[in-house]
Protein backbone atom coordinates (compact mmCIF):
# COMPACT_ATOMS: atom_id res chain seq x y z
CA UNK A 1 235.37 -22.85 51.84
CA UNK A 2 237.92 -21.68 54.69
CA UNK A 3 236.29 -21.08 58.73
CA UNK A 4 237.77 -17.49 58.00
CA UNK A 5 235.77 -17.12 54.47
CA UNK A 6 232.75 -18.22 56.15
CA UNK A 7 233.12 -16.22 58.62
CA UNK A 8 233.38 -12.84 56.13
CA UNK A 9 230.16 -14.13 54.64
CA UNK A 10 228.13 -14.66 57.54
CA UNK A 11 229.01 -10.86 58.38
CA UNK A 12 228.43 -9.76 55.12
CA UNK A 13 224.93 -11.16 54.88
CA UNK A 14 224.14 -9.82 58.49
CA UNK A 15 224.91 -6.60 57.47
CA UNK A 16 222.51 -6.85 54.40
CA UNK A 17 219.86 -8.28 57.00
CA UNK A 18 219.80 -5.21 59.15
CA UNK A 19 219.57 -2.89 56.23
CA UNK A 20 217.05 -4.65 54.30
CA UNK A 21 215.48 -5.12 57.93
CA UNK A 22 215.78 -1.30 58.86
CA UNK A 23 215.06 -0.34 55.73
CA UNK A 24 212.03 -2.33 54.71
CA UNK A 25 208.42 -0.61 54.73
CA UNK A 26 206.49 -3.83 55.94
CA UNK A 27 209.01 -4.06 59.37
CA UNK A 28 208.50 -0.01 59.74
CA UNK A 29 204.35 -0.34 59.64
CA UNK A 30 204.58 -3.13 62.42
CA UNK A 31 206.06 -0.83 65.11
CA UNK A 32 203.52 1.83 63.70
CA UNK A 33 200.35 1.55 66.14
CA UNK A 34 198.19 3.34 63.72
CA UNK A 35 199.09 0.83 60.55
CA UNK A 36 197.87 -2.13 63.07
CA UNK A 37 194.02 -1.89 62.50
CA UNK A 38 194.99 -2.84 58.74
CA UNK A 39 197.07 -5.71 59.86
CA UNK A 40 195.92 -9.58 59.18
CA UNK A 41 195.96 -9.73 63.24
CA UNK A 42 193.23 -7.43 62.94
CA UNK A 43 191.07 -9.89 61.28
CA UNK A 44 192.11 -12.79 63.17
CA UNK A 45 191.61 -10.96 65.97
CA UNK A 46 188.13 -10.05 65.47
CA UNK A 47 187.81 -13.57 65.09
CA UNK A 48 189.14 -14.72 68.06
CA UNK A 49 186.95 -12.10 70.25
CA UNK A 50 184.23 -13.59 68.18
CA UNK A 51 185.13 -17.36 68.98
CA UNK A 52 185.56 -16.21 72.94
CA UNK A 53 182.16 -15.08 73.14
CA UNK A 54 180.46 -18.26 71.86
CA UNK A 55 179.51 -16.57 68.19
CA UNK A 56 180.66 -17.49 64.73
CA UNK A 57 184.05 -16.54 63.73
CA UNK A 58 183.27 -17.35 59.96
CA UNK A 59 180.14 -15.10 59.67
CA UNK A 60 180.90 -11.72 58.33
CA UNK A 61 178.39 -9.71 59.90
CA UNK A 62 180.04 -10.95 63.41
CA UNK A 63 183.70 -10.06 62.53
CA UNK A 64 182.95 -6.51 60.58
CA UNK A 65 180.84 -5.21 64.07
CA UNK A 66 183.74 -6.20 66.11
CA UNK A 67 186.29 -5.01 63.42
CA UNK A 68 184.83 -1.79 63.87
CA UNK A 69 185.86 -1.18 67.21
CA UNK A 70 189.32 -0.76 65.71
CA UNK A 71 188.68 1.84 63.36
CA UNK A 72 188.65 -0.41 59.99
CA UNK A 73 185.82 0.04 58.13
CA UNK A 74 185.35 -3.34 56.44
CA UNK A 75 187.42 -6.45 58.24
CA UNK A 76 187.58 -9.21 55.97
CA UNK A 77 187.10 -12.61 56.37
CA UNK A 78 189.47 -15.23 58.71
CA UNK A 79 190.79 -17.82 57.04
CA UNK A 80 192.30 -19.87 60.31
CA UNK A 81 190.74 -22.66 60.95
CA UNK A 82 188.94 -22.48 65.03
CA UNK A 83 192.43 -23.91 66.78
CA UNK A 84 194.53 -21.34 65.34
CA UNK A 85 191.68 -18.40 66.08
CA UNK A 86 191.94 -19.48 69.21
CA UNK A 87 195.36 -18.21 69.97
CA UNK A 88 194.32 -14.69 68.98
CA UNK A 89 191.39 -13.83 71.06
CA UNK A 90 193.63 -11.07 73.09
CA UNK A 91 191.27 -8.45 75.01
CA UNK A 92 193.55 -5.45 73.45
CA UNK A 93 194.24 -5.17 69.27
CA UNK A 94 197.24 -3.31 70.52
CA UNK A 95 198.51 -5.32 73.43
CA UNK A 96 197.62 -8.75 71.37
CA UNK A 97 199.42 -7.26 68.36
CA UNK A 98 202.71 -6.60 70.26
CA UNK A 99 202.72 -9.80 71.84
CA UNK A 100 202.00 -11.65 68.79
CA UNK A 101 204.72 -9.20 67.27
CA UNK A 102 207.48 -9.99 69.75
CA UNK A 103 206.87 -13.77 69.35
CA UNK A 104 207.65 -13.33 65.51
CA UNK A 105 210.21 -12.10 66.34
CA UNK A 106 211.91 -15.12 68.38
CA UNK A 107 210.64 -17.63 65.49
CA UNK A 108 211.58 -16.08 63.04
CA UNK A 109 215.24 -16.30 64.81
CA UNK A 110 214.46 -20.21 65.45
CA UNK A 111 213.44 -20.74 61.80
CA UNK A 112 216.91 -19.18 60.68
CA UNK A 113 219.11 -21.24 62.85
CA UNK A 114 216.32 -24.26 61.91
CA UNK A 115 216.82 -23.71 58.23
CA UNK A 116 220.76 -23.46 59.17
CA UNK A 117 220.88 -26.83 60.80
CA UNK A 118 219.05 -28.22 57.26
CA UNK A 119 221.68 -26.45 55.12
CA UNK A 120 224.46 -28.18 56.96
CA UNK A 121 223.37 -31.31 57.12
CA UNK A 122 222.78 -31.52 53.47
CA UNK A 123 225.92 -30.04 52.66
CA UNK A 124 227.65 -32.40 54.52
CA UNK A 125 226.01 -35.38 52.58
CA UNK A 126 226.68 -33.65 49.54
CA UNK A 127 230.33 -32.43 49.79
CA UNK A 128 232.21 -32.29 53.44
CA UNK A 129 233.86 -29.28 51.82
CA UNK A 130 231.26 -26.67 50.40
CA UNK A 131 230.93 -25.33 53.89
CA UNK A 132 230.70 -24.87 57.59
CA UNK A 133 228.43 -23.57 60.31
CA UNK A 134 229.23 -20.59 59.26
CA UNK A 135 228.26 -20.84 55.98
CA UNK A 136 225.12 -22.49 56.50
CA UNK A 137 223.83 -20.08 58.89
CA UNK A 138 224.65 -17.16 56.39
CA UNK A 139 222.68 -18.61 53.51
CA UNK A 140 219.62 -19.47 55.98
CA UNK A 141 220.00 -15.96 57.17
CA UNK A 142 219.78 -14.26 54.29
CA UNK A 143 217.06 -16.74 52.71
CA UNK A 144 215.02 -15.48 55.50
CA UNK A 145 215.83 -11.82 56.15
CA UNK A 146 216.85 -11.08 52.82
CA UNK A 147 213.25 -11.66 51.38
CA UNK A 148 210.65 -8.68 51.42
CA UNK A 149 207.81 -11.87 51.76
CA UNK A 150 209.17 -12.35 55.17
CA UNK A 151 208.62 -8.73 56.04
CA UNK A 152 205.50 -8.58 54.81
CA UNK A 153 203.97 -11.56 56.83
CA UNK A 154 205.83 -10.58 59.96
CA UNK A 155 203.78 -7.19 59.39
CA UNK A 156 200.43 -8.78 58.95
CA UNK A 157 201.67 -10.63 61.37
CA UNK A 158 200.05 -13.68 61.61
CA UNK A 159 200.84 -17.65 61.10
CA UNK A 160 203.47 -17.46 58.08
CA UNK A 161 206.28 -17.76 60.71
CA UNK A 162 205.13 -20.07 62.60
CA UNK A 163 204.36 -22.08 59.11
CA UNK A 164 207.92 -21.77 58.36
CA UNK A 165 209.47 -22.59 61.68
CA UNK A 166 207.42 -25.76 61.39
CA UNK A 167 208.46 -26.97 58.21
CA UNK A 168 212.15 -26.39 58.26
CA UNK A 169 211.87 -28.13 61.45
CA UNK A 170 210.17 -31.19 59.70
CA UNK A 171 213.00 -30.86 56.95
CA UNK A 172 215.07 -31.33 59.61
CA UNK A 173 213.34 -34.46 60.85
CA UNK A 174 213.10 -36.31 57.23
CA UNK A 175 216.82 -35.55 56.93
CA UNK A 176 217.46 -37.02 60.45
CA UNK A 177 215.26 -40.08 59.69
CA UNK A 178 212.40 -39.34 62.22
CA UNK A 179 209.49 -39.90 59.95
CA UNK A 180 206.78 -39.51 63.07
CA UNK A 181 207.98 -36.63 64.08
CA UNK A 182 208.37 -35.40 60.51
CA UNK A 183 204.86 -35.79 60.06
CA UNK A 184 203.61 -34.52 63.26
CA UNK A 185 205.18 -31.40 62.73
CA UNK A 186 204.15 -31.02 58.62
CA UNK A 187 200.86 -31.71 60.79
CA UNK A 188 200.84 -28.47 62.71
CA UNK A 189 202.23 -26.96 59.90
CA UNK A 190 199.02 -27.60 57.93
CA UNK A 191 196.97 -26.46 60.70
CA UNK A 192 198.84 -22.95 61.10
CA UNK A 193 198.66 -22.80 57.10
CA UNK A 194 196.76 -25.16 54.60
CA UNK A 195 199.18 -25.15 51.63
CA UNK A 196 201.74 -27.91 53.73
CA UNK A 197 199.30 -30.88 53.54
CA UNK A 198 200.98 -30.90 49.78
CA UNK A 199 204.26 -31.44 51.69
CA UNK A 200 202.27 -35.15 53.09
CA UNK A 201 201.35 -35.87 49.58
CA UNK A 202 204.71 -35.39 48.38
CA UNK A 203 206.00 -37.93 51.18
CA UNK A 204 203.64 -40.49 49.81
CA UNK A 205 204.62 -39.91 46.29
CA UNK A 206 208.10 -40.57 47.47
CA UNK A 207 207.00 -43.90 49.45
CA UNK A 208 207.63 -42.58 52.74
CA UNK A 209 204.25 -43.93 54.60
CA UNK A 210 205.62 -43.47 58.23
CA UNK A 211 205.47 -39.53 57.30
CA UNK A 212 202.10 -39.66 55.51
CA UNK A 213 200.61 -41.89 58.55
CA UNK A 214 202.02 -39.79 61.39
CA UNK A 215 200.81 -36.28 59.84
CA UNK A 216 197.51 -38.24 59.20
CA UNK A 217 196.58 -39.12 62.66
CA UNK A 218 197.77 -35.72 64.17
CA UNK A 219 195.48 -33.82 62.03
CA UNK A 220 192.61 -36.21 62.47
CA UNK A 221 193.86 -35.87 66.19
CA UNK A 222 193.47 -32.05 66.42
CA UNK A 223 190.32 -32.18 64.28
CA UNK A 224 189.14 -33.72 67.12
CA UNK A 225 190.11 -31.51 69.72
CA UNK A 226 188.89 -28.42 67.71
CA UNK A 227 184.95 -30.43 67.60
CA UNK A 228 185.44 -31.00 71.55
CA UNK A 229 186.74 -27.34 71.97
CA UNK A 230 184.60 -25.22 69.46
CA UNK A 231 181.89 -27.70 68.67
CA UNK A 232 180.59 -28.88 65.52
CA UNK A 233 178.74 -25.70 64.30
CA UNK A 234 181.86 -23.91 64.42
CA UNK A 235 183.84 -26.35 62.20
CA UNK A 236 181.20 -26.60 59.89
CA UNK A 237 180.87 -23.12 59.40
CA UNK A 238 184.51 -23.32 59.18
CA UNK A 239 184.38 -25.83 56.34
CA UNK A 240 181.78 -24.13 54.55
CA UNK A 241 183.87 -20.79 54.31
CA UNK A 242 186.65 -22.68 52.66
CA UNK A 243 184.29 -23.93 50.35
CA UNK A 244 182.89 -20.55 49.37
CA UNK A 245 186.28 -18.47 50.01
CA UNK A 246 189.26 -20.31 49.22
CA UNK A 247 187.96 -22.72 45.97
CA UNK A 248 189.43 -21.93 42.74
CA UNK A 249 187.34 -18.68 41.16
CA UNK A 250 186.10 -18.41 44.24
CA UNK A 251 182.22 -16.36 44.08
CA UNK A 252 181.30 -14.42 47.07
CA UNK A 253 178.77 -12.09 47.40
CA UNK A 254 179.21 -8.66 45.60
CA UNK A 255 181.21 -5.99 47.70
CA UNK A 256 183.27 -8.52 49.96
CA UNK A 257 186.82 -9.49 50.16
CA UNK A 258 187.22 -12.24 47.13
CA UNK A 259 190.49 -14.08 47.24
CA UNK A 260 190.69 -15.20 43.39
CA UNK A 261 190.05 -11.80 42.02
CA UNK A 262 192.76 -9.19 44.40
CA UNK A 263 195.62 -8.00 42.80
CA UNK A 264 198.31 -9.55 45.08
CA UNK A 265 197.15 -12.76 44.58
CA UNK A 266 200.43 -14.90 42.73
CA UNK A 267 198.77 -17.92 42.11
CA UNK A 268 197.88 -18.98 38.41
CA UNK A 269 194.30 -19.21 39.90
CA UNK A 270 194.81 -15.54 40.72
CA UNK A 271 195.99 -14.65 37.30
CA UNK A 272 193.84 -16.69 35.30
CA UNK A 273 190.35 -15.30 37.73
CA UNK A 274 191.05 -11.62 36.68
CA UNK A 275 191.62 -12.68 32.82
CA UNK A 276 188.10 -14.02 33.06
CA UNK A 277 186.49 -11.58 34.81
CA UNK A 278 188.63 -8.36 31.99
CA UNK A 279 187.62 -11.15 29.35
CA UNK A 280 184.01 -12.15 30.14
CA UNK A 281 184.94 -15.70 30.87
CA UNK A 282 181.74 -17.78 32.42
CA UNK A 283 182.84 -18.75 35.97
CA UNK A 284 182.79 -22.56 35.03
CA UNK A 285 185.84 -21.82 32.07
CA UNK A 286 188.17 -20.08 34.89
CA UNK A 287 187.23 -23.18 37.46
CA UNK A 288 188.33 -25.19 34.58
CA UNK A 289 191.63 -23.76 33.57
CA UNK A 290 192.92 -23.33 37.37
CA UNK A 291 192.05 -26.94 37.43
CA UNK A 292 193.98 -27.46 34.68
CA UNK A 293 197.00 -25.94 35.77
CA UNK A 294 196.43 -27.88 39.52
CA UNK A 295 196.37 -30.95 37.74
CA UNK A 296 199.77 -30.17 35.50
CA UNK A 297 201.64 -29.62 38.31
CA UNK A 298 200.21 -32.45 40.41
CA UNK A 299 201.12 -34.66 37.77
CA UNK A 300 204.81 -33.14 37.35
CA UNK A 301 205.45 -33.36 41.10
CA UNK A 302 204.31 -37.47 40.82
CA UNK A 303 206.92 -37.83 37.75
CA UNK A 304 209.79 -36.52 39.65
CA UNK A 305 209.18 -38.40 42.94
CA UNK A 306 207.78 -41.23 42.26
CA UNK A 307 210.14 -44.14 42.35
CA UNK A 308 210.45 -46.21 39.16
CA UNK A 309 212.59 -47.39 36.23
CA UNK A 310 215.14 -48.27 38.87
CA UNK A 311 215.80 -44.89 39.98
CA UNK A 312 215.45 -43.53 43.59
CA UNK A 313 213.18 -40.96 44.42
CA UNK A 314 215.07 -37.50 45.24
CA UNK A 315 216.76 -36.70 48.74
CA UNK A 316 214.14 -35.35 50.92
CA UNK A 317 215.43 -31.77 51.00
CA UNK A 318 214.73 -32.07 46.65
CA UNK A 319 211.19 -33.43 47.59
CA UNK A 320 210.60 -30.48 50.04
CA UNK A 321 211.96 -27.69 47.46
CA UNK A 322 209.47 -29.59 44.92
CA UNK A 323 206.88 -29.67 47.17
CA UNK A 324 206.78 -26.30 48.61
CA UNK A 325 207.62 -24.52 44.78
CA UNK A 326 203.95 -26.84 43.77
CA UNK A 327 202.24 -24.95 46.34
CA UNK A 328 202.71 -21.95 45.12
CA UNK A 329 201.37 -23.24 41.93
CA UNK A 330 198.15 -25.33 43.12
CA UNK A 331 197.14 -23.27 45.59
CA UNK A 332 193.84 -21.01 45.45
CA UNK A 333 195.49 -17.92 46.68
CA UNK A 334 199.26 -17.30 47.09
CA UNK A 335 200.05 -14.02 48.78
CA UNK A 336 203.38 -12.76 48.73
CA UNK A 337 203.38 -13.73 52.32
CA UNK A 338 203.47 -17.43 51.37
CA UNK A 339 206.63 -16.68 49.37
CA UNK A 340 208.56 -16.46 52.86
CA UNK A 341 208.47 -20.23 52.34
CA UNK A 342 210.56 -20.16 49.42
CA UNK A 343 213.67 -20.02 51.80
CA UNK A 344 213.42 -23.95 51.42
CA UNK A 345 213.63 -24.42 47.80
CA UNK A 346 215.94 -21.69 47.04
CA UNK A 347 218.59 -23.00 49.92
CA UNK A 348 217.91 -26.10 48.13
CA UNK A 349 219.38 -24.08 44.95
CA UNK A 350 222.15 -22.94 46.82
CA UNK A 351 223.14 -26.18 48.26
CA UNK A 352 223.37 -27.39 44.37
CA UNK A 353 225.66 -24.81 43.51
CA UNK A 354 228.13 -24.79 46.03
CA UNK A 355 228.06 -28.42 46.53
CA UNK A 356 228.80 -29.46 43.01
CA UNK A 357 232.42 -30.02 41.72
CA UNK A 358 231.35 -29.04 38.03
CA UNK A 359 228.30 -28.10 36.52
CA UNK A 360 227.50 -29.10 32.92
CA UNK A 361 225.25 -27.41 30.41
CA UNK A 362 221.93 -27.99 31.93
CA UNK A 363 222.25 -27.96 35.45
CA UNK A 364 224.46 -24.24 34.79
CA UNK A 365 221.27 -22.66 32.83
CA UNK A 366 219.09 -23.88 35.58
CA UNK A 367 221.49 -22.54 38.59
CA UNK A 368 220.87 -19.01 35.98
CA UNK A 369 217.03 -19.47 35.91
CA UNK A 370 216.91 -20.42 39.68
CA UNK A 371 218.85 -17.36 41.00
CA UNK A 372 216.72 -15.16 38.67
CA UNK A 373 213.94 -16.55 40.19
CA UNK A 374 215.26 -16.34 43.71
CA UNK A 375 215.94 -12.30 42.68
CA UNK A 376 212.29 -12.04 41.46
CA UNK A 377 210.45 -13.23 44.41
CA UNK A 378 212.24 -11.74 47.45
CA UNK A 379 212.43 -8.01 45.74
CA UNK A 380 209.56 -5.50 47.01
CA UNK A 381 206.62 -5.11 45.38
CA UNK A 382 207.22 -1.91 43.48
CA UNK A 383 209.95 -3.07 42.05
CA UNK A 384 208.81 -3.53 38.45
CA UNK A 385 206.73 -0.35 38.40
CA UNK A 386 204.35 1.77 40.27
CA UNK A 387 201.21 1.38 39.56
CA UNK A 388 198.59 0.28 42.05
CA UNK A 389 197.54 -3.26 41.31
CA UNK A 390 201.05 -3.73 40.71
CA UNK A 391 200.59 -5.73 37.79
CA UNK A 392 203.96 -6.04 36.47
CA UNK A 393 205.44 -7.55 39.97
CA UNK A 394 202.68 -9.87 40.30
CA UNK A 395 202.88 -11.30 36.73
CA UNK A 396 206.69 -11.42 37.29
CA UNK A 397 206.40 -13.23 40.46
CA UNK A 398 204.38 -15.64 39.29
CA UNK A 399 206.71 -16.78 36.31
CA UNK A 400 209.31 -17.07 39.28
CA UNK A 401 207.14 -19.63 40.86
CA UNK A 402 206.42 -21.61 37.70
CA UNK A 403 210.53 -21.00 37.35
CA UNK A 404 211.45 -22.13 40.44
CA UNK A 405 209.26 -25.49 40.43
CA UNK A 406 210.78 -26.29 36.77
CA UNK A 407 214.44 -26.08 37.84
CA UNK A 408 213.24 -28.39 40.84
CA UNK A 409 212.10 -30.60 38.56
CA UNK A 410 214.61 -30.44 35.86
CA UNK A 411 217.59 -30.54 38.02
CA UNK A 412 219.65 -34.03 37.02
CA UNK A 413 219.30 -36.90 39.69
CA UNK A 414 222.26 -39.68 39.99
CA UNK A 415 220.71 -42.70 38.93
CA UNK A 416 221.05 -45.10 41.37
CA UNK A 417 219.22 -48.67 42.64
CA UNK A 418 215.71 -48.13 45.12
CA UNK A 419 216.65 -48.86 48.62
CA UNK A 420 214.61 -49.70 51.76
CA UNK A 421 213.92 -46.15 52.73
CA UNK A 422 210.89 -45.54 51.51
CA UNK A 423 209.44 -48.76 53.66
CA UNK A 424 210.80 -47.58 56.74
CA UNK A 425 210.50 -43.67 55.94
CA UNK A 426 214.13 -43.14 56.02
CA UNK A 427 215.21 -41.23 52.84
CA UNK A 428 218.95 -40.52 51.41
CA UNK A 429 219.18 -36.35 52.30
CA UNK A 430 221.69 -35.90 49.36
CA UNK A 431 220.68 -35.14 45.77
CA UNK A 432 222.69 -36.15 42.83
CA UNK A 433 224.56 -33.23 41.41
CA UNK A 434 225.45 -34.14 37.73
CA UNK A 435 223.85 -36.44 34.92
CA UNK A 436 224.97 -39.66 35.32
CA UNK A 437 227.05 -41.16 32.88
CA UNK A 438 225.46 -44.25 31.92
């Protein structure tokens, strides 16, 4: 592609950026000061002021009498581990909200031109020609600005950006060969949001140990410093809300905020908790079947990434779009919030498509399911009707996930001979376009 066409579609996604970003109702309610009380900051918030003044965080009583002070009636639980709570112990809702606000608003900026720098480089290993700077900074742009799950989290406003800043930089890393810093940052990325530790896993599946090792010790690092900063009661109360909160068909007491059971939850565990609870299911079957599905996927992720039978395992941008379309899938609660992350695996998509010299059959019907995918999960909710729960979207959204991860793992690898970059952590970036033809 020419400098000049690049050029024309850089502006033409920039333009659909500041509509869809002028336009969209999640980026309207965060300048709205009354819409703020309902905000995710809120509740983190609440935790924070809870944290500062030596009480639990993670008790519900606590956070709902200091909610109140906002105007909400009922603040639901935090899910931030006590590090992350930290940060949001501001004095002011308001005045914590807009500085919280107007650092989203610089990350999200970095994550673009971080997401950018990924798309290049693994252009450029895949085929010098498919693009330039240009090119690469429009698709990260509109990966990023042209999804309403962005807009949604930068809204709520809480850690989503910072989750996605993190792992685009540690994309960037793997692709560069620096496994420690790779796994430092996949690291903090865990600690801002839970669902990357899959991204660790997915680096030992592959073989590449440096990663795994490096993200290891930071998070038994900042374990650490959240036991010397918040003390052990906190932590363990910490632990024990995950336990009760954020485990698959999840049981909390009647009345409060369950996870498993709201509408806007993606996951399968989502899906599969209201079937039981319409159907009469006991509590152990829906435990069971989320399970189920957990283990499926865990199982599909090892197939495709594993070395063996002489092949490779995939280019490290394939193992993140695998990775991060499996945590969707195997995670508890997926909010379309989380879907902001699937900037990765859908530039992934895009990288396929312009990078290849010919498609055949197979990898043409996945490019098909993969952009309908792409379509389903960065539209509003309210796109696929009106009614409250909004059913229709969710269901819909969550066969894009299980869409997405297929075509991931579906897409046709080159076969070629293991090298010695899973020993050392440094892994080929480019994926093989076509079936071989051996």
């Amino acid at each position: 592609m020419s400098a000049w066409r690049g050029l024309l579609l850089l502006a033409a996604v920039a333009a659909a950026a500041a509509y869809v970003a002028t336009h969209s109702d999640w980026a309207r309610l965060a300048y709205e000061d009354t819409a703020i009380a309902g905000s995710d900051y809120e509740l983190h918030w609440a935790a924070g002021r809870a944290l500062a003044a030596g009480l639990d965080p993670y008790d519900q009583g606590v956070v709902n009498e200091i909610g109140r002070q906002t105007g909400r009636a009922e603040t639901p639980f935090c899910a931030a581990n006590p590090l992350v709570v930290r940060m949001f112990a501001a004095s002011s809702l308001f005045d914590g909200y807009r500085t919280w606000r107007a650092w989203n608003v610089a990350l999200l900026g970095a994550a673009v031109l971080a997401l950018a720098a990924c798309l290049r480089r693994e252009l450029g290993a895949a085929d010098g020609t498919a693009g330039g700077p240009a090119v690469a900074l429009a698709l990260a742009l509109g990966l990023v600005a042209l999804n309403d799950g962005t807009w949604m989290s930068f809204f709520y406003n809480q850690t989503n950006v910072v989750t996605l800043l993190l792992v685009a930089l540690a994309l960037l890393a793997a692709q560069s060969g620096r496994s420690e810093a790779e796994g430092v940052l996949l690291a903090l990325a865990t600690a801002a949001k839970t669902s990357p530790a899959l991204l660790l896993v997915v680096a030992a599946l592959a073989g590449r140990w440096r990663t795994v090792v490096a993200g290891v010790a930071t998070l038994g690092l900042l374990a650490a410093v959240s036991i010397g900063w918040n003390g052990l009661a906190v932590n363990r109360s910490y632990l024990a809300m995950v336990n009760l909160r954020l485990s698959y068909a999840s049981s909390v007491p009647t009345g409060q905020f369950n996870n498993s059971l709201h509408d806007w939850n993606v996951a399968p565990n989502g899906l599969l908790s209201r079937a039981g609870q319409a159907a009469g299911w006991p509590p152990q079957a829906v435990l069971a079947a989320a399970g189920a599905v957990a283990l499926v996927v865990l199982v599909a992720l090892e197939r495709r990434l594993r070395p063996r039978d002489g092949r490779a395992a995939p280019g490290v941008f394939a193992q993140y779009a695998a990775g991060i379309a499996a945590t969707f899938l195997v995670s508890s609660v997926t909010w379309p919030t989380h879907l902001s992350l699937a900037a990765v695996p859908c530039g992934w998509l895009a990288v396929q498509a312009l990078a290849a010299r010919r498609l055949g059959a197979l990898p043409m019907l996945l490019l098909l399911a993969g952009a309908l995918a792409t379509a389903v999960l960065f539209v509003p909710l309210g796109s696929f009707g009106e009614d409250l729960h909004q059913h229709d979207d969710i269901r819909l959204k969550t066969d894009a996930c299980l869409a997405l991860f297929a075509v991931t793992l579906l897409w046709p690898q080159r076969d070629q001979p293991p090298t010695a970059a899973p020993s050392t952590g440094r892994t080929k970036a480019s994926d093989g376009l076509m079936p071989s033809r051996k």
